[in-house]
N, C-alpha and C. Protein backbone atom coordinates (compact mmCIF):
# COMPACT_ATOMS: atom_id res chain seq x y z
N UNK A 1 -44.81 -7.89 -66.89
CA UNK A 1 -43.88 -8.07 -65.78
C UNK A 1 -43.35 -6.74 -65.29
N UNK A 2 -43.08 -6.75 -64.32
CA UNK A 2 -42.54 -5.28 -63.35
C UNK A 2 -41.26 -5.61 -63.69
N UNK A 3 -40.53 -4.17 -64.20
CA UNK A 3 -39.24 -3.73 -64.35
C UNK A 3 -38.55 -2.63 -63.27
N UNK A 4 -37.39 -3.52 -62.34
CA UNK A 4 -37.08 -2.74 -61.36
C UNK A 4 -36.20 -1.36 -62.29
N UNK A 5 -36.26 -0.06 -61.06
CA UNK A 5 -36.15 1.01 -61.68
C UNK A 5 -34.35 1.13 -62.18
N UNK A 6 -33.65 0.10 -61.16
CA UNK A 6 -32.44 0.65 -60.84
C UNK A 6 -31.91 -0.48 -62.45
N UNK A 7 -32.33 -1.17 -63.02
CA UNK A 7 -32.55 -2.23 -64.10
C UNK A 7 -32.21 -1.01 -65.49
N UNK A 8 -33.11 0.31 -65.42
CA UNK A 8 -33.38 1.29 -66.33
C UNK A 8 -32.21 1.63 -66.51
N UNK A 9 -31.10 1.71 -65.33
CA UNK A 9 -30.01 3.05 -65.09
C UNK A 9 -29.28 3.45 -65.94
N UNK A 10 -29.29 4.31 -67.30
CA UNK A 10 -28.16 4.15 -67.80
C UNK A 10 -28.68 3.91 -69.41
N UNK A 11 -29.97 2.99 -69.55
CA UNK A 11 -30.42 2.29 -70.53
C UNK A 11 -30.88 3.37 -71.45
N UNK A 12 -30.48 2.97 -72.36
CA UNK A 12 -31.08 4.43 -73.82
C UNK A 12 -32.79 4.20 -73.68
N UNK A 13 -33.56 5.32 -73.71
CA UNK A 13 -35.21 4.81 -73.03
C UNK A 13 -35.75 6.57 -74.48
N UNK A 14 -36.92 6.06 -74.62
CA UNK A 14 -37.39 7.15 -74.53
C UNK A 14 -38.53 7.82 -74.13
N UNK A 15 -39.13 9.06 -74.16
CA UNK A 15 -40.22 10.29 -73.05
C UNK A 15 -40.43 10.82 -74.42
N UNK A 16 -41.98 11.17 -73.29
CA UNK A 16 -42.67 11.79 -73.98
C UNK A 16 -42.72 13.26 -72.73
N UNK A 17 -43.15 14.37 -72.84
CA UNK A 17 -43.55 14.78 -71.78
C UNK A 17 -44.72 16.23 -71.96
N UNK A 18 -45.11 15.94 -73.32
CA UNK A 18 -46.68 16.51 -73.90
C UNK A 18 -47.12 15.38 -74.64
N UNK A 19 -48.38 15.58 -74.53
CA UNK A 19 -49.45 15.10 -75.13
C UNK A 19 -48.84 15.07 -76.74
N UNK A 20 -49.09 13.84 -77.37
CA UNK A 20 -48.50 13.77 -79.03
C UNK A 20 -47.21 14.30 -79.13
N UNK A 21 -46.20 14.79 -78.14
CA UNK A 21 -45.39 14.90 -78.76
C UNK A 21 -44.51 13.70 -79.09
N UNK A 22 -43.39 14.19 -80.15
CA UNK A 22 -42.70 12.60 -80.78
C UNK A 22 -42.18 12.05 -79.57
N UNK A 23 -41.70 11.07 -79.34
CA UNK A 23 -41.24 10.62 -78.35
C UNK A 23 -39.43 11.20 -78.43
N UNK A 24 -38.52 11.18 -77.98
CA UNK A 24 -37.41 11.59 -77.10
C UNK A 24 -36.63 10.55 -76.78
N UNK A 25 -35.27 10.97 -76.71
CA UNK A 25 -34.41 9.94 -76.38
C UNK A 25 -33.90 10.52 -75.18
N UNK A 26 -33.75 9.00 -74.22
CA UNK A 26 -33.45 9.84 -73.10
C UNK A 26 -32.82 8.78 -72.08
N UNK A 27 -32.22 9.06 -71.27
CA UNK A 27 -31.65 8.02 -70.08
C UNK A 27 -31.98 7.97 -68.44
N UNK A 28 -32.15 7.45 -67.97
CA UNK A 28 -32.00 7.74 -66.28
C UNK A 28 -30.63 7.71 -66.00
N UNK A 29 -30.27 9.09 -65.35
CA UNK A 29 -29.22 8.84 -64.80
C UNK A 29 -28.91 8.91 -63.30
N UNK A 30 -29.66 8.71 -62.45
CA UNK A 30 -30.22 9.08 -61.31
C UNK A 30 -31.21 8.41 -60.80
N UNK A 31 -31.42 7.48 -59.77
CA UNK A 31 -32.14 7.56 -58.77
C UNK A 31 -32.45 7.50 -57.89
N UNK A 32 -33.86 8.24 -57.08
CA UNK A 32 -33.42 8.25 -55.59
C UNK A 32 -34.47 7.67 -54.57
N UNK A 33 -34.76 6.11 -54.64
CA UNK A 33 -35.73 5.38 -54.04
C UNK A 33 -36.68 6.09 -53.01
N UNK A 34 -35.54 6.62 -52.19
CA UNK A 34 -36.33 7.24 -50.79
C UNK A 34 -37.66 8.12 -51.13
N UNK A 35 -36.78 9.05 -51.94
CA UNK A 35 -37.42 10.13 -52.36
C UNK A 35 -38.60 9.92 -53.56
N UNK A 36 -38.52 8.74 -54.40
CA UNK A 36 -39.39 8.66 -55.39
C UNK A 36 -39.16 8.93 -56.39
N UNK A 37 -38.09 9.54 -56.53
CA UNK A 37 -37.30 10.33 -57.82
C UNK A 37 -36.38 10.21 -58.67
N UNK A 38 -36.60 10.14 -59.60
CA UNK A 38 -35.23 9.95 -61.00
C UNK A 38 -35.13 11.25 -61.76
N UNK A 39 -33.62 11.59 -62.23
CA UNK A 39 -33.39 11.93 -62.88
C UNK A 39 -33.17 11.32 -64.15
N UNK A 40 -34.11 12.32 -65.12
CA UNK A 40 -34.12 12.09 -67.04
C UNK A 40 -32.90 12.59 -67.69
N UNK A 41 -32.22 12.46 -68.15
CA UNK A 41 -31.55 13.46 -69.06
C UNK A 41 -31.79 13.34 -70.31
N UNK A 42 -32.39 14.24 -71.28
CA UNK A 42 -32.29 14.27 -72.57
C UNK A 42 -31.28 14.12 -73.36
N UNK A 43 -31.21 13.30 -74.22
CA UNK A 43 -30.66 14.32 -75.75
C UNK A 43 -30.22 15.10 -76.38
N UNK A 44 -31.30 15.83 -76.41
CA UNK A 44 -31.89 17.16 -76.72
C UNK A 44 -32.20 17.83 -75.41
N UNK A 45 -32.35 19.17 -75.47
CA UNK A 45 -32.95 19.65 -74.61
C UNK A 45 -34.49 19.79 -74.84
N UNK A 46 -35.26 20.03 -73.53
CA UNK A 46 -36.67 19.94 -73.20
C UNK A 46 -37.41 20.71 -72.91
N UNK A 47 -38.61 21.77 -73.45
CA UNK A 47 -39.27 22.57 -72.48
C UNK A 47 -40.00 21.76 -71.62
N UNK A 48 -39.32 21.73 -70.41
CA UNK A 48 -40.63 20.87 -69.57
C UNK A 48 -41.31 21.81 -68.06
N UNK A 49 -42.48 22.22 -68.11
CA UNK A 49 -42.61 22.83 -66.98
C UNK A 49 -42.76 22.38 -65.76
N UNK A 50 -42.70 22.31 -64.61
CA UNK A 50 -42.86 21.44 -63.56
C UNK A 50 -44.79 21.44 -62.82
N UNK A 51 -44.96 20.26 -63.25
CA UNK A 51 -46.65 19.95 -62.46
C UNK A 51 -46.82 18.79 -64.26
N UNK A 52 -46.12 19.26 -64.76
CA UNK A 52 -46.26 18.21 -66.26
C UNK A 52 -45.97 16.66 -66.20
N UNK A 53 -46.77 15.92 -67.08
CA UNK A 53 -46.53 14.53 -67.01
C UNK A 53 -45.47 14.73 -67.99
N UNK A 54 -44.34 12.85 -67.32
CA UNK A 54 -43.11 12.49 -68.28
C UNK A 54 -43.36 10.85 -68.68
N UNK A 55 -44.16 10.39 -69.51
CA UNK A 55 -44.11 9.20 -69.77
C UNK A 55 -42.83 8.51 -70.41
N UNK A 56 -41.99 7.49 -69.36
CA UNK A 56 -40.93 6.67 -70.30
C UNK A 56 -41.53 5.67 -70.87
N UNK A 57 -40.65 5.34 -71.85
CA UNK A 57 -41.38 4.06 -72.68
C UNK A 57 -39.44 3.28 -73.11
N UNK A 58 -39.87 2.41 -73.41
CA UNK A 58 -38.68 1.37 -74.03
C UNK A 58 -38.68 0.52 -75.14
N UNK A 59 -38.37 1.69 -76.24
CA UNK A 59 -39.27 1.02 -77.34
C UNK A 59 -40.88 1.23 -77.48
N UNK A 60 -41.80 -0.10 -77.69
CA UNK A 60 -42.75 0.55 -77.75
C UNK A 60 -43.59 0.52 -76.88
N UNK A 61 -42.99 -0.22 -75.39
CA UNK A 61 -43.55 -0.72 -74.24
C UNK A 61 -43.35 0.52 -73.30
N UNK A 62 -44.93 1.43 -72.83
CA UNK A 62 -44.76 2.06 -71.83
C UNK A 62 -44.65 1.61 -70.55
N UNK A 63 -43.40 2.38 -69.68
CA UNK A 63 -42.68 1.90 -68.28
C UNK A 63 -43.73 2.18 -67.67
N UNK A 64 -43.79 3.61 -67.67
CA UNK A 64 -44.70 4.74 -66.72
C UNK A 64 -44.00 5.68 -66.70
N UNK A 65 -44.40 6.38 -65.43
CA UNK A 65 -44.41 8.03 -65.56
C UNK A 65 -44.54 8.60 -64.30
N UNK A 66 -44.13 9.77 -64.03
CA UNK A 66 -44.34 10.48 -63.20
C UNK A 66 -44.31 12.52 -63.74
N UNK A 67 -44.70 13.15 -62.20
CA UNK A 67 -44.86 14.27 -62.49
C UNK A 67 -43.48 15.26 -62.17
N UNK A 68 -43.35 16.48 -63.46
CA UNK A 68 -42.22 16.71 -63.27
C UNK A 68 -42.01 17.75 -62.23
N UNK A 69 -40.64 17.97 -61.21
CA UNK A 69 -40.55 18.73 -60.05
C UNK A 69 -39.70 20.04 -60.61
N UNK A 70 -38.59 20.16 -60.99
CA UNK A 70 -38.03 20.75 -61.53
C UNK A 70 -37.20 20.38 -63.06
C-alpha cells in the first residue's frame, strides 16, 4: 500500500544513505510537495555528499528514497 508522505511527518523512521551502511535513526521534518523535497534530520550526524542515494525505511519496510541536494 502507498504511504502518503505528509503521514511520515515527525515519525521516528530510519536511512540508510551508503551502500551497507547500518541503518540510522531519523525523522522528516519537512516537506515540500511542490518542490519534491523533504527534509531528514538525523540523530546523529551524517557524512552525506550531495548526488548520493537516502533510502528511508520504517522498520523493516523500505518507503523509498531519493537523491541528496544539499
Amino acid at each position: 500500500p502507498q504511504v502518503s508522505p505528509r503521514s511520515l511527518l515527525g515519525k521516528p523512521l530510519l536511512a540508510r544513505v551508503r551502500y551497507r551502511q547500518p541503518l540510522q535513526r531519523c525523522r522528516i521534518t519537512k516537506i515540500d510537495t511542490k518542490k519534491g523535497e523533504a527534509l531528514i534530520t538525523f540523530a546523529q550526524p551524517q557524512l552525506a555528499v550531495p548526488g548520493q542515494s537516502l533510502v528511508l525505511y520504517d522498520q523493516d519496510v523500505c518507503l523509498g528514497g531519493g537523491i541528496i541536494v544539499r
